[in-house]
PDB file of N, CA and C in Angstrom:
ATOM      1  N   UNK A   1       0.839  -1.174   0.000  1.00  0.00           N
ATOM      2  CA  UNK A   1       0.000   0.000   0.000  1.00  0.00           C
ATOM      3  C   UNK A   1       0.880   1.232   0.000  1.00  0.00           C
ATOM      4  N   UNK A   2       0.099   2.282  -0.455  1.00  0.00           N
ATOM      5  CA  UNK A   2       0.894   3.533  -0.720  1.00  0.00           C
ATOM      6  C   UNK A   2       1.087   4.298   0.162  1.00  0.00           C
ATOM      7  N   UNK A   3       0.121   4.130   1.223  1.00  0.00           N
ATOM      8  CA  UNK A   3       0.008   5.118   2.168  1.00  0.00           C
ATOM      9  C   UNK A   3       0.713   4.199   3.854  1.00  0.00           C
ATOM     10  N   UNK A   4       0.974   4.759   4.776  1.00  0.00           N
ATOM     11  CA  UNK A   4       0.917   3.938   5.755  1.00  0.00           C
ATOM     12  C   UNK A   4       0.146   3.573   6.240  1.00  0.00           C
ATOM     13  N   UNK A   5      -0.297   2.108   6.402  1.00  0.00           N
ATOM     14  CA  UNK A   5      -1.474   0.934   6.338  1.00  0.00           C
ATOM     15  C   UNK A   5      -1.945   1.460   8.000  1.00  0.00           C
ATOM     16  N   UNK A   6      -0.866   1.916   8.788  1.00  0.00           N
ATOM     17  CA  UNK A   6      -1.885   2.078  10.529  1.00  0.00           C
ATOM     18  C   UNK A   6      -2.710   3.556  10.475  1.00  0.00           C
ATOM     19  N   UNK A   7      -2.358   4.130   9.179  1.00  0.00           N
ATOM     20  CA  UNK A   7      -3.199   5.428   9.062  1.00  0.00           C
ATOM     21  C   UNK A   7      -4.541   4.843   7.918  1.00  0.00           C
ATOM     22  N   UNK A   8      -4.959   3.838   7.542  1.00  0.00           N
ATOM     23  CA  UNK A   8      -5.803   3.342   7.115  1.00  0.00           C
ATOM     24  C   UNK A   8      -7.070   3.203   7.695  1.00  0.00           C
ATOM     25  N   UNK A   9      -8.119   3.235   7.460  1.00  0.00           N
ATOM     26  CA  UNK A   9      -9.313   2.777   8.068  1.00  0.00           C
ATOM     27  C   UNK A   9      -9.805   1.526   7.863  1.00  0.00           C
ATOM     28  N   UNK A  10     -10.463   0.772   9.220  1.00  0.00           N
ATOM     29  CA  UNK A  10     -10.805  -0.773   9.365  1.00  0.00           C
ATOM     30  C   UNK A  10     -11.072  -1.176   8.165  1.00  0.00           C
ATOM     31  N   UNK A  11     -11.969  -0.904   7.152  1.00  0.00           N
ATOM     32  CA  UNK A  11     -12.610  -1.579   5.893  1.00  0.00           C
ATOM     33  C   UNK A  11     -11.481  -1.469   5.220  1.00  0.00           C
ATOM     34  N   UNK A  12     -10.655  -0.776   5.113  1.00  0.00           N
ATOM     35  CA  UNK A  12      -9.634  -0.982   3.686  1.00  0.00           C
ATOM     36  C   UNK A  12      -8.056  -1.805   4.080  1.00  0.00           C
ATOM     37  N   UNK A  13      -7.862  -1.903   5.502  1.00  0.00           N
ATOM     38  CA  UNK A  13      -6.991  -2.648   6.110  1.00  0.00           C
ATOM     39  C   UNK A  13      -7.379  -4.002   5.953  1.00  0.00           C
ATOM     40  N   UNK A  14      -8.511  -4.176   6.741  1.00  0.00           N
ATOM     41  CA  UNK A  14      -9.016  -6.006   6.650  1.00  0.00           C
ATOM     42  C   UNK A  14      -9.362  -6.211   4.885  1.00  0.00           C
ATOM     43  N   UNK A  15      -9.721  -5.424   4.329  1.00  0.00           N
ATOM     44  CA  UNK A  15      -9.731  -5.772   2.803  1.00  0.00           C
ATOM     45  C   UNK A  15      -8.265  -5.977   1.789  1.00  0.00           C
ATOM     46  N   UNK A  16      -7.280  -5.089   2.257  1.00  0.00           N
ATOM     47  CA  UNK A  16      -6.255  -5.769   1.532  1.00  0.00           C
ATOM     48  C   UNK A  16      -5.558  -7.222   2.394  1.00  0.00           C
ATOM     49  N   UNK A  17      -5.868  -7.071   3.726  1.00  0.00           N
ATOM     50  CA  UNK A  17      -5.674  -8.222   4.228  1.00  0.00           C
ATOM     51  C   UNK A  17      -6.332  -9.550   3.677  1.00  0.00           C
ATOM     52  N   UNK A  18      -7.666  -9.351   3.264  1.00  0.00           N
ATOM     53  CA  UNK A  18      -8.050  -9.845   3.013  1.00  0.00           C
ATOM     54  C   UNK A  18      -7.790 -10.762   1.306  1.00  0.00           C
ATOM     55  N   UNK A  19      -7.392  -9.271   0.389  1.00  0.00           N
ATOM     56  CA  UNK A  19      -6.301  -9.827  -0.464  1.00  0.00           C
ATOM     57  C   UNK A  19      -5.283 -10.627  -0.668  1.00  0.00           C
ATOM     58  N   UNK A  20      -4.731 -10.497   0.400  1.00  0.00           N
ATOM     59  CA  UNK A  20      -3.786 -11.494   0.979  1.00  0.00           C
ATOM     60  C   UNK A  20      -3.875 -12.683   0.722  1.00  0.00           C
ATOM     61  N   UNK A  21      -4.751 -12.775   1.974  1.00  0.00           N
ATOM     62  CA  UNK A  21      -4.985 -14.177   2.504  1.00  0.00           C
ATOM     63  C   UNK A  21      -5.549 -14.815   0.706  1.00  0.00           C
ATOM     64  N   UNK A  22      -6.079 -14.491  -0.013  1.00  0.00           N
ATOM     65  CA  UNK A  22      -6.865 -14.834  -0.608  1.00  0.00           C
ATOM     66  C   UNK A  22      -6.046 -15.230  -2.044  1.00  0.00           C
ATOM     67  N   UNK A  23      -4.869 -14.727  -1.910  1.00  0.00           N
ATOM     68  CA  UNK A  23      -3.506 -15.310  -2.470  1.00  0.00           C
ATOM     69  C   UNK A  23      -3.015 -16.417  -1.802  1.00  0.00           C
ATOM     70  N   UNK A  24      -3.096 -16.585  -1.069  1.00  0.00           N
ATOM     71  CA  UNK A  24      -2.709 -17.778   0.189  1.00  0.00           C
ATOM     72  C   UNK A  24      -2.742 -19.170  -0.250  1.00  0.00           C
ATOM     73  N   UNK A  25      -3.891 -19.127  -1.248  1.00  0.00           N
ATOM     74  CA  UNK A  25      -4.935 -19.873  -1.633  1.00  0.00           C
ATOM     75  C   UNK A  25      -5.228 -21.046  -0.548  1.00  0.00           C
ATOM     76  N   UNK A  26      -5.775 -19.951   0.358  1.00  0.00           N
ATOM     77  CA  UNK A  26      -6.352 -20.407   1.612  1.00  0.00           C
ATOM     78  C   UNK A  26      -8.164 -21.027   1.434  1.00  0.00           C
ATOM     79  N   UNK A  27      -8.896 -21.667   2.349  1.00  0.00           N
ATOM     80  CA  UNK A  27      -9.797 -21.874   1.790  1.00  0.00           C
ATOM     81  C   UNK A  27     -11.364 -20.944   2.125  1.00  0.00           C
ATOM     82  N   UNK A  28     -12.254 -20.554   1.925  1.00  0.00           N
ATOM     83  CA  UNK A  28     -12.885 -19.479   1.909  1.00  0.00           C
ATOM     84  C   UNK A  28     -13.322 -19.465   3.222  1.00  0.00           C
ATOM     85  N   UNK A  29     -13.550 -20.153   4.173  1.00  0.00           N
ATOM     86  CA  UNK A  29     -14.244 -20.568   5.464  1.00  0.00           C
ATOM     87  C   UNK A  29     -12.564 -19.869   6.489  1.00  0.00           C
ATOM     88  N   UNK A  30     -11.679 -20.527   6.282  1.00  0.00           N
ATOM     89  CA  UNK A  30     -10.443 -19.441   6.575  1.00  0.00           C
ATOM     90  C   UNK A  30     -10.341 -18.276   6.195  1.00  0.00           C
ATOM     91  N   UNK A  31     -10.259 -17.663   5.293  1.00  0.00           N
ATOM     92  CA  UNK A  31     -10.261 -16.360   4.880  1.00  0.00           C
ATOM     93  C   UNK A  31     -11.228 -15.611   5.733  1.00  0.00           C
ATOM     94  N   UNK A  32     -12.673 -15.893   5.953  1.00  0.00           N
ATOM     95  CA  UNK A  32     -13.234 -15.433   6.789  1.00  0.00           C
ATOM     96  C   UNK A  32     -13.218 -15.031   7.895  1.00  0.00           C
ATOM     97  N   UNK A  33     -12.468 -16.128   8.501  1.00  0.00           N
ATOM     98  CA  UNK A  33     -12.717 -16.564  10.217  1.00  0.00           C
ATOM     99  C   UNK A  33     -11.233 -15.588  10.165  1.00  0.00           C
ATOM    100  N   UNK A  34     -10.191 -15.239   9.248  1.00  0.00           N
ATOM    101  CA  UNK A  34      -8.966 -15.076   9.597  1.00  0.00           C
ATOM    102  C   UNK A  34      -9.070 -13.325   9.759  1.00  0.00           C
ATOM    103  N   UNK A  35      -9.862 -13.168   8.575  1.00  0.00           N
ATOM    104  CA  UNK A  35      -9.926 -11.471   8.380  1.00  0.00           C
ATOM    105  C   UNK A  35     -11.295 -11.058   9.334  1.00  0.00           C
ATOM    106  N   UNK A  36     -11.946 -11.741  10.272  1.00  0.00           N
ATOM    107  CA  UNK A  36     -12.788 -11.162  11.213  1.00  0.00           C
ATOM    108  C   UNK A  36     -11.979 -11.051  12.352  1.00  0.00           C
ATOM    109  N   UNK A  37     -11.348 -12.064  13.079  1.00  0.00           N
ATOM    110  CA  UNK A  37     -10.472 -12.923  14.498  1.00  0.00           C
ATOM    111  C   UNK A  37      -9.196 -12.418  14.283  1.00  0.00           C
ATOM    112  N   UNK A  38      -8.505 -11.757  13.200  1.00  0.00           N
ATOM    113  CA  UNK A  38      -7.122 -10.414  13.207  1.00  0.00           C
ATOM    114  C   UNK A  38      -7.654  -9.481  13.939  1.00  0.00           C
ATOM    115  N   UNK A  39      -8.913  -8.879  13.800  1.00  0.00           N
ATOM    116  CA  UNK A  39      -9.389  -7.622  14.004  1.00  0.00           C
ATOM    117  C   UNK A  39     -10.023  -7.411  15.469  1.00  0.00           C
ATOM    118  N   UNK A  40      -9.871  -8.571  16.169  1.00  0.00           N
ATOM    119  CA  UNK A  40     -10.908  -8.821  17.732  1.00  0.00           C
ATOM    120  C   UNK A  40     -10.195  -7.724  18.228  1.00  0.00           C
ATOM    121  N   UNK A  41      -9.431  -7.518  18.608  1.00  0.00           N
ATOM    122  CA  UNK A  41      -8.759  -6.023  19.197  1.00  0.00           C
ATOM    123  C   UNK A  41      -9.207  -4.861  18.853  1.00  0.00           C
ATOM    124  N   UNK A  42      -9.247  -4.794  17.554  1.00  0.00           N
ATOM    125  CA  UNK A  42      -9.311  -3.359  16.928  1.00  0.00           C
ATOM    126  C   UNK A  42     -10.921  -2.757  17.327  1.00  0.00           C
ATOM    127  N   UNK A  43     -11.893  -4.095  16.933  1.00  0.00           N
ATOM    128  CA  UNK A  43     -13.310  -4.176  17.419  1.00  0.00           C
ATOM    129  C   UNK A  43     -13.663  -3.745  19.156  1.00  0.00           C
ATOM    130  N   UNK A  44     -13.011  -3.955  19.316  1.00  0.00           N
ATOM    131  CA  UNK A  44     -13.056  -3.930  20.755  1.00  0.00           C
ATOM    132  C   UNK A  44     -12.534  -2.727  21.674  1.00  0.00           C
ATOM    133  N   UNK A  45     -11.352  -2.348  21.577  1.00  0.00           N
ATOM    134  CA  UNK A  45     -10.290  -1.817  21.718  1.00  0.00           C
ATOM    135  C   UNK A  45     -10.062  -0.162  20.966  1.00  0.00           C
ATOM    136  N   UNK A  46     -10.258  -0.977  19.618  1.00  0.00           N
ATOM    137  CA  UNK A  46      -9.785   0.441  18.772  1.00  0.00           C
ATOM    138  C   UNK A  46      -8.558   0.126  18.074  1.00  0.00           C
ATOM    139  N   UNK A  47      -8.273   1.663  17.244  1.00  0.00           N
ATOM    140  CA  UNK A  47      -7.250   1.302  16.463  1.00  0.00           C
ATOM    141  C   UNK A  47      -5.836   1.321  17.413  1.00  0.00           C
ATOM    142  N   UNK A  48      -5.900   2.202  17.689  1.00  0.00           N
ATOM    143  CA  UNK A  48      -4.793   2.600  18.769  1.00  0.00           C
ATOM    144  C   UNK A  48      -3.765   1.573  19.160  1.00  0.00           C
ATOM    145  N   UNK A  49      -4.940   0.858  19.672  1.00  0.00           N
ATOM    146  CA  UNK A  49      -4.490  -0.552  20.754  1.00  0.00           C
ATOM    147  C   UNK A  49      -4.632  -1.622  19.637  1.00  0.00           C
ATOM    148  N   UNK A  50      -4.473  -1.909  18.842  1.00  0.00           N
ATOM    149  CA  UNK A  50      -4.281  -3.582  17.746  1.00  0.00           C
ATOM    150  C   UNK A  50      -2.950  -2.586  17.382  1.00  0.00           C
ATOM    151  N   UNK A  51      -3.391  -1.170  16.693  1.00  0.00           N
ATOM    152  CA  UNK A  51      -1.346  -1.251  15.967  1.00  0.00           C
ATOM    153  C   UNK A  51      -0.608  -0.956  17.738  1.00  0.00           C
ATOM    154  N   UNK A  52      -0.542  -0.868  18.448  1.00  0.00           N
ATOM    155  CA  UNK A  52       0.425  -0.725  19.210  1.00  0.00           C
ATOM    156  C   UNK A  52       0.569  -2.435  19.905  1.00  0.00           C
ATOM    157  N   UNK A  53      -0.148  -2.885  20.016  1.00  0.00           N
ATOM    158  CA  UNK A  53       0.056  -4.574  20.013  1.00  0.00           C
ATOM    159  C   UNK A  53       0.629  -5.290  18.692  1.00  0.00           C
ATOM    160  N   UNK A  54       0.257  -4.907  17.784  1.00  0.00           N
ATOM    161  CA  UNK A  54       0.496  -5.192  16.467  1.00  0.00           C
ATOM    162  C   UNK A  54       1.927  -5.340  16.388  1.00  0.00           C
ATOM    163  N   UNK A  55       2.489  -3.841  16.788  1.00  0.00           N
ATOM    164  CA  UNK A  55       3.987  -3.223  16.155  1.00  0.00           C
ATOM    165  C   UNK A  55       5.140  -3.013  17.520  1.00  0.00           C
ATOM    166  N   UNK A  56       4.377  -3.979  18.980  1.00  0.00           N
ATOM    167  CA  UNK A  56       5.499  -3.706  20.032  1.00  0.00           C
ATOM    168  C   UNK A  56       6.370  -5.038  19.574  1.00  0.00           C
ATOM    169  N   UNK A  57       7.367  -4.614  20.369  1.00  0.00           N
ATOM    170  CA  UNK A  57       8.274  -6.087  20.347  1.00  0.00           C
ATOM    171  C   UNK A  57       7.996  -6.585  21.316  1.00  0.00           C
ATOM    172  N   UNK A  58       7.204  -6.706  22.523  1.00  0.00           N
ATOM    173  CA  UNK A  58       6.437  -7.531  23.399  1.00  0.00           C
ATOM    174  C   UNK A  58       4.521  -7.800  22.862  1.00  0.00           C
ATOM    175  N   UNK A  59       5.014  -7.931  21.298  1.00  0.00           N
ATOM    176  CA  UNK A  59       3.652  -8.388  20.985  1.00  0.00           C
ATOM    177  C   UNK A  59       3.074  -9.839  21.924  1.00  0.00           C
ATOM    178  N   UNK A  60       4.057 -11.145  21.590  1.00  0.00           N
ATOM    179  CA  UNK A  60       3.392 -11.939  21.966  1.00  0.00           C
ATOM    180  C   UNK A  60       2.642 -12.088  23.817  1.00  0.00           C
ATOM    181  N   UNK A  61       3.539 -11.525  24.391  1.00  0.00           N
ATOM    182  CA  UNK A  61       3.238 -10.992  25.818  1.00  0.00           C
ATOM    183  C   UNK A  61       2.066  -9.957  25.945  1.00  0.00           C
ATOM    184  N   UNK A  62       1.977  -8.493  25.016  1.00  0.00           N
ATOM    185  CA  UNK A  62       1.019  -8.009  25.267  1.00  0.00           C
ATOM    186  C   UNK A  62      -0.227  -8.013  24.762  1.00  0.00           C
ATOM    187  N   UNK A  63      -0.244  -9.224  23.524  1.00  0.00           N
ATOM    188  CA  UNK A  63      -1.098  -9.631  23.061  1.00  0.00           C
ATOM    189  C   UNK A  63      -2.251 -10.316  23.797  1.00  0.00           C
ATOM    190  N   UNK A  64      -1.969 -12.068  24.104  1.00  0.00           N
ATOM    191  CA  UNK A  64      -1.987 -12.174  24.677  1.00  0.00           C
ATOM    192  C   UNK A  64      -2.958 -11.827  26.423  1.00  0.00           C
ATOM    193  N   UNK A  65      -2.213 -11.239  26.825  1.00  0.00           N
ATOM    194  CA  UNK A  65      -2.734 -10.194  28.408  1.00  0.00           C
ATOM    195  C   UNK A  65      -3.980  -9.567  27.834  1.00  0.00           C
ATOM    196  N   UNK A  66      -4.350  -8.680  26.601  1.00  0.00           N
ATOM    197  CA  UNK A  66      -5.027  -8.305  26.529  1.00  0.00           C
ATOM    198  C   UNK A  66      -5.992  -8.689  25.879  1.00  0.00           C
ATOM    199  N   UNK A  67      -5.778  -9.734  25.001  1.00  0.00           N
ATOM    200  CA  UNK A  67      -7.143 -10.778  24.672  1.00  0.00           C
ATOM    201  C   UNK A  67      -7.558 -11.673  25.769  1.00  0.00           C
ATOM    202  N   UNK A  68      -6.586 -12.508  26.723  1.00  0.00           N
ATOM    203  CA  UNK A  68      -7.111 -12.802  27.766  1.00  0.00           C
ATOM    204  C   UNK A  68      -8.208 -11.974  28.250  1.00  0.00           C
ATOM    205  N   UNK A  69      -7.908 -10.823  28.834  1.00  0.00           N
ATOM    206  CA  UNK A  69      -8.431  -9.650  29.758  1.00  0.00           C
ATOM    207  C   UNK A  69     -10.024  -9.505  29.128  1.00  0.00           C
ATOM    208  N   UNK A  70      -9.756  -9.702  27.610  1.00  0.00           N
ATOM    209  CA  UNK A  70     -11.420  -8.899  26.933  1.00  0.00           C
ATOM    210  C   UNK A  70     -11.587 -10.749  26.506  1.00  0.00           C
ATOM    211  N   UNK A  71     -11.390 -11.337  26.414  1.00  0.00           N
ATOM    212  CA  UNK A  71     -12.208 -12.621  26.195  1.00  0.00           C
ATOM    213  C   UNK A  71     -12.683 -13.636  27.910  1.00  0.00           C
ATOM    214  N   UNK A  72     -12.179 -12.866  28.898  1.00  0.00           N
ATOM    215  CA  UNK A  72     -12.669 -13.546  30.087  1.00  0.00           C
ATOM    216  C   UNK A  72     -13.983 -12.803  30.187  1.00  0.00           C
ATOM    217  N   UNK A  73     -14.203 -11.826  30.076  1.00  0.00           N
ATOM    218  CA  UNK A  73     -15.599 -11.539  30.122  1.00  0.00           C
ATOM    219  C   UNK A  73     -16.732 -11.920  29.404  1.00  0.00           C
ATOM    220  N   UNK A  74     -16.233 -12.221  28.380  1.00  0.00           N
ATOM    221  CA  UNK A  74     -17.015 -12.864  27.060  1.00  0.00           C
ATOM    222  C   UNK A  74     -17.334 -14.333  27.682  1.00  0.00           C
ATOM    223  N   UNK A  75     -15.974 -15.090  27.631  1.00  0.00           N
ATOM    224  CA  UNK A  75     -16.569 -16.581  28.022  1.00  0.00           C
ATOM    225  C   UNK A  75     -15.410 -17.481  28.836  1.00  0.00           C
ATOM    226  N   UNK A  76     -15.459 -16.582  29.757  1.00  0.00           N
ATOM    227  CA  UNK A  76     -14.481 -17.055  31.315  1.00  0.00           C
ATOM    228  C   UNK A  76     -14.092 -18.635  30.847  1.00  0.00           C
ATOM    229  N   UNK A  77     -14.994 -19.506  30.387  1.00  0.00           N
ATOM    230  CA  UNK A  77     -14.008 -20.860  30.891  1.00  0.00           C
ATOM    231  C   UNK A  77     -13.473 -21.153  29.330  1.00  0.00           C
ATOM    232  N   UNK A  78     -13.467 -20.549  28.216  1.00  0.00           N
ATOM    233  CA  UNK A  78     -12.758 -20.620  27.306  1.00  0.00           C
ATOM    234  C   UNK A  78     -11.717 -19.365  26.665  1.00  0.00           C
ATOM    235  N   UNK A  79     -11.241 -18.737  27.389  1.00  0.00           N
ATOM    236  CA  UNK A  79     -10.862 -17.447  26.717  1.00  0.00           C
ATOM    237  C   UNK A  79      -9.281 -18.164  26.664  1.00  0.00           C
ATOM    238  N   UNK A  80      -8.871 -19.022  27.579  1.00  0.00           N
ATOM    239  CA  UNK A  80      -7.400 -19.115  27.255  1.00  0.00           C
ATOM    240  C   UNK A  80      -7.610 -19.918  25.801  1.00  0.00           C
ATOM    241  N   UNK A  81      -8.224 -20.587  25.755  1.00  0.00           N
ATOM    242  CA  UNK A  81      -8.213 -21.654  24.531  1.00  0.00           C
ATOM    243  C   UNK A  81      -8.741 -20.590  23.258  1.00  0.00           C
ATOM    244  N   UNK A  82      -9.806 -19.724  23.446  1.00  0.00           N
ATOM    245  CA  UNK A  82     -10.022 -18.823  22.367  1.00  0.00           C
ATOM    246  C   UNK A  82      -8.515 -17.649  21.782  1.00  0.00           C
ATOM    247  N   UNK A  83      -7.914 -17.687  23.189  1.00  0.00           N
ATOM    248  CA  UNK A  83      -6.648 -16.456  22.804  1.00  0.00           C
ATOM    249  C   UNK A  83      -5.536 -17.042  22.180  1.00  0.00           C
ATOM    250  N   UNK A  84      -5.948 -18.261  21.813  1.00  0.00           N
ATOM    251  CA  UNK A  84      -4.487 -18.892  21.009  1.00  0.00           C
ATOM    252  C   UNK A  84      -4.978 -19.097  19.409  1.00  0.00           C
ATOM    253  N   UNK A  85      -6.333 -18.578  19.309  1.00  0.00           N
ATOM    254  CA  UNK A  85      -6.886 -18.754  18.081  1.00  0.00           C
ATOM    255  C   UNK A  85      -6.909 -17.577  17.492  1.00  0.00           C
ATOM    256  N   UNK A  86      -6.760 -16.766  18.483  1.00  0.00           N
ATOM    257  CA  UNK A  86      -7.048 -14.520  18.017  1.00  0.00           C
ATOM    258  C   UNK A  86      -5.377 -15.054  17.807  1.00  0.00           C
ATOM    259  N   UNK A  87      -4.471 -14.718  18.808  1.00  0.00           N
ATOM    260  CA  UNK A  87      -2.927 -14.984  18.159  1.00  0.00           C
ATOM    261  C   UNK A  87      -2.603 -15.665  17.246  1.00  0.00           C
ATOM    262  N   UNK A  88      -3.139 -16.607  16.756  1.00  0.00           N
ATOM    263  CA  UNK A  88      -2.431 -17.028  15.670  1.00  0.00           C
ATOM    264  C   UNK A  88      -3.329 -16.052  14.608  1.00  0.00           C
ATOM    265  N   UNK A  89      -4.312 -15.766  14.377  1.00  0.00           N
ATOM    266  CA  UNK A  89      -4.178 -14.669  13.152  1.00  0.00           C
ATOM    267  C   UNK A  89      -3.374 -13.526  13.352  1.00  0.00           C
ATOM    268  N   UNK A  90      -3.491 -13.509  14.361  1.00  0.00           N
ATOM    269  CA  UNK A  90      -2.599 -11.585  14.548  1.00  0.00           C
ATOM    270  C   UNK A  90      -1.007 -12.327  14.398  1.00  0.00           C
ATOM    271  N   UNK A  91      -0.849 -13.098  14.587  1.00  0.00           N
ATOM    272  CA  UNK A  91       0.838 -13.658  14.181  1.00  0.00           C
ATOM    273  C   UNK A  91       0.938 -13.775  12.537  1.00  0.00           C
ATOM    274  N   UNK A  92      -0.394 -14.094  11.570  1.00  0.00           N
ATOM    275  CA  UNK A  92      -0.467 -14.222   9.789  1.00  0.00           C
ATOM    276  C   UNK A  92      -0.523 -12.873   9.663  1.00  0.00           C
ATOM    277  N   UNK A  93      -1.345 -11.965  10.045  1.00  0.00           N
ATOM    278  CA  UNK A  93      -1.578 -10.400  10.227  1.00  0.00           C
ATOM    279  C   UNK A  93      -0.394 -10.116  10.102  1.00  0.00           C
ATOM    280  N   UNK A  94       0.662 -10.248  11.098  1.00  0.00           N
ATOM    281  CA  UNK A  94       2.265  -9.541  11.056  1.00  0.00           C
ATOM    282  C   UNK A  94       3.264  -9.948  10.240  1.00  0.00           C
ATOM    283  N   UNK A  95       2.745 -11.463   9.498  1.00  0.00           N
ATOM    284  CA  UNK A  95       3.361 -11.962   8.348  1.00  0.00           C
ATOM    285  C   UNK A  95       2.918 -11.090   7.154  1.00  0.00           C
ATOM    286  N   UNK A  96       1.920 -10.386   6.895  1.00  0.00           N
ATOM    287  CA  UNK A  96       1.458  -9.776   5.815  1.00  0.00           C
ATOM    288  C   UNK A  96       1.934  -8.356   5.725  1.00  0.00           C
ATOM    289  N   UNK A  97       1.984  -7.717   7.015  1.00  0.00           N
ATOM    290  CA  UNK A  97       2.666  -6.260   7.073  1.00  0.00           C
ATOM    291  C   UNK A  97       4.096  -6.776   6.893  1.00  0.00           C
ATOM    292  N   UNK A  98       4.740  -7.190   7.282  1.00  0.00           N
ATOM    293  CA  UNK A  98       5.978  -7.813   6.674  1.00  0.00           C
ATOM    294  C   UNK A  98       6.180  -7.921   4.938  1.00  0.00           C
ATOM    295  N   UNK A  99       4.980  -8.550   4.179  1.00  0.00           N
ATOM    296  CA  UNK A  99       5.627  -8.705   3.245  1.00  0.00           C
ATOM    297  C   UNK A  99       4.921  -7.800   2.019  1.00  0.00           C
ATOM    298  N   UNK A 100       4.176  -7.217   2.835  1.00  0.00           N
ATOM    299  CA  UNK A 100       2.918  -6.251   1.750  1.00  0.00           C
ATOM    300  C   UNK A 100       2.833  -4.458   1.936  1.00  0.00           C
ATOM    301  N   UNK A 101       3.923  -4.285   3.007  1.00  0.00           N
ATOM    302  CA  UNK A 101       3.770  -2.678   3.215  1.00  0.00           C
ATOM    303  C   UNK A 101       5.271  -2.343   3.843  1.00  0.00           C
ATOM    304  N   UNK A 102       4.941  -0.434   3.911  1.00  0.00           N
ATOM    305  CA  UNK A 102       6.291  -0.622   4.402  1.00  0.00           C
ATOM    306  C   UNK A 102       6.524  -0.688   6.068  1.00  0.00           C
ATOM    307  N   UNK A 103       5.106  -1.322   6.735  1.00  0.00           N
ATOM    308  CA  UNK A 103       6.128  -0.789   8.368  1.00  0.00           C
ATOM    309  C   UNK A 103       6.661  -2.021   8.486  1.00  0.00           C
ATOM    310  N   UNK A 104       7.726  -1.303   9.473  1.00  0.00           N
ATOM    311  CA  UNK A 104       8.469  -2.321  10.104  1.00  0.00           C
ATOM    312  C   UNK A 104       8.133  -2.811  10.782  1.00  0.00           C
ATOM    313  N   UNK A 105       8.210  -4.148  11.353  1.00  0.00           N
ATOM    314  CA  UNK A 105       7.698  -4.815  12.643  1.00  0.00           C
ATOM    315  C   UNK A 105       8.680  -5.300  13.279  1.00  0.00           C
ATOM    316  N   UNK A 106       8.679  -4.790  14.410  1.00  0.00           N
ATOM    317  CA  UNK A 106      10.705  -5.213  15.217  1.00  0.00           C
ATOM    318  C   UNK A 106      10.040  -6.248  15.642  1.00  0.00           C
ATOM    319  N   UNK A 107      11.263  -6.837  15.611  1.00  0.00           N
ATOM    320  CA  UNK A 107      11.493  -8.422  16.160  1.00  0.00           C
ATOM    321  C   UNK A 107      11.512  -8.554  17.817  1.00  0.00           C
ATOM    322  N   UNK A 108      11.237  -9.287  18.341  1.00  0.00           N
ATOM    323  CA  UNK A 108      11.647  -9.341  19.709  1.00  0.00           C
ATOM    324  C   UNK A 108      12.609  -9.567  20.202  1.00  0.00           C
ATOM    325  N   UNK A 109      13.420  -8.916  21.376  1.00  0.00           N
ATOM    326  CA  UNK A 109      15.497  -9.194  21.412  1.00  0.00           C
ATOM    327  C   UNK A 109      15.423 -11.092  21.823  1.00  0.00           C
ATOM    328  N   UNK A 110      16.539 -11.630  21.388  1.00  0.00           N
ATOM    329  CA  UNK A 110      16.959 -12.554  21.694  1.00  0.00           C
ATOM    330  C   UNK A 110      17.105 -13.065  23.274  1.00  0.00           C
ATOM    331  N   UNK A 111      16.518 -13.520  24.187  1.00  0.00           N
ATOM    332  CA  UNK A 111      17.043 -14.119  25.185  1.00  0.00           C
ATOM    333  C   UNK A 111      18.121 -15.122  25.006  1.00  0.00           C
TER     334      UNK A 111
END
């Protein structure tokens, strides 16, 4: 994209995402579930808070904490098992800003 993608608005972000995936040649029932369940943050949260989770280098840590936090209210005895299903799209999500725009996404330091 031409512009910087975190100055984008929701419909045209999840739509080239959605481009993406759709190169993937992923299957349509994925594509769905992938370009709704990237966005549980942003829905929730706002933009603010998905790119600053998005683009920390304590993504997987503050990810994570904060889907826990908003999926225990939703459905207390499944949110750990639901937050490994929001992370793994937001982990394809950071594979795509990686290879489709220009931000950078720092890596996390080496322990």
């Amino acid at each position: 994209m031409i512009e910087d993608i975190t100055k984008r608005p929701y419909d045209d972000v999840r739509a080239a995402y959605k481009k993406y995936l759709n190169q993937q040649n992923l299957s349509v029932n994925t594509i769905s579930v992938s370009s709704s369940d990237t966005f549980y943050i942003w829905r929730k949260l706002g933009a603010d808070t998905f790119w600053d989770i998005v683009k920390s280098v304590e993504f997987e840590a503050v990810g994570k904490k904060t889907l826990l936090e908003l999926l225990h209210h939703q459905s207390p005895d499944s949110a750990y098992s639901n937050m490994h299903g929001y992370m793994g799209h937001m982990r394809k999500f950071r594979q795509f800003l990686q290879s489709e725009s220009a931000i950078e996404i720092p890596e996390a330091p080496c322990i």
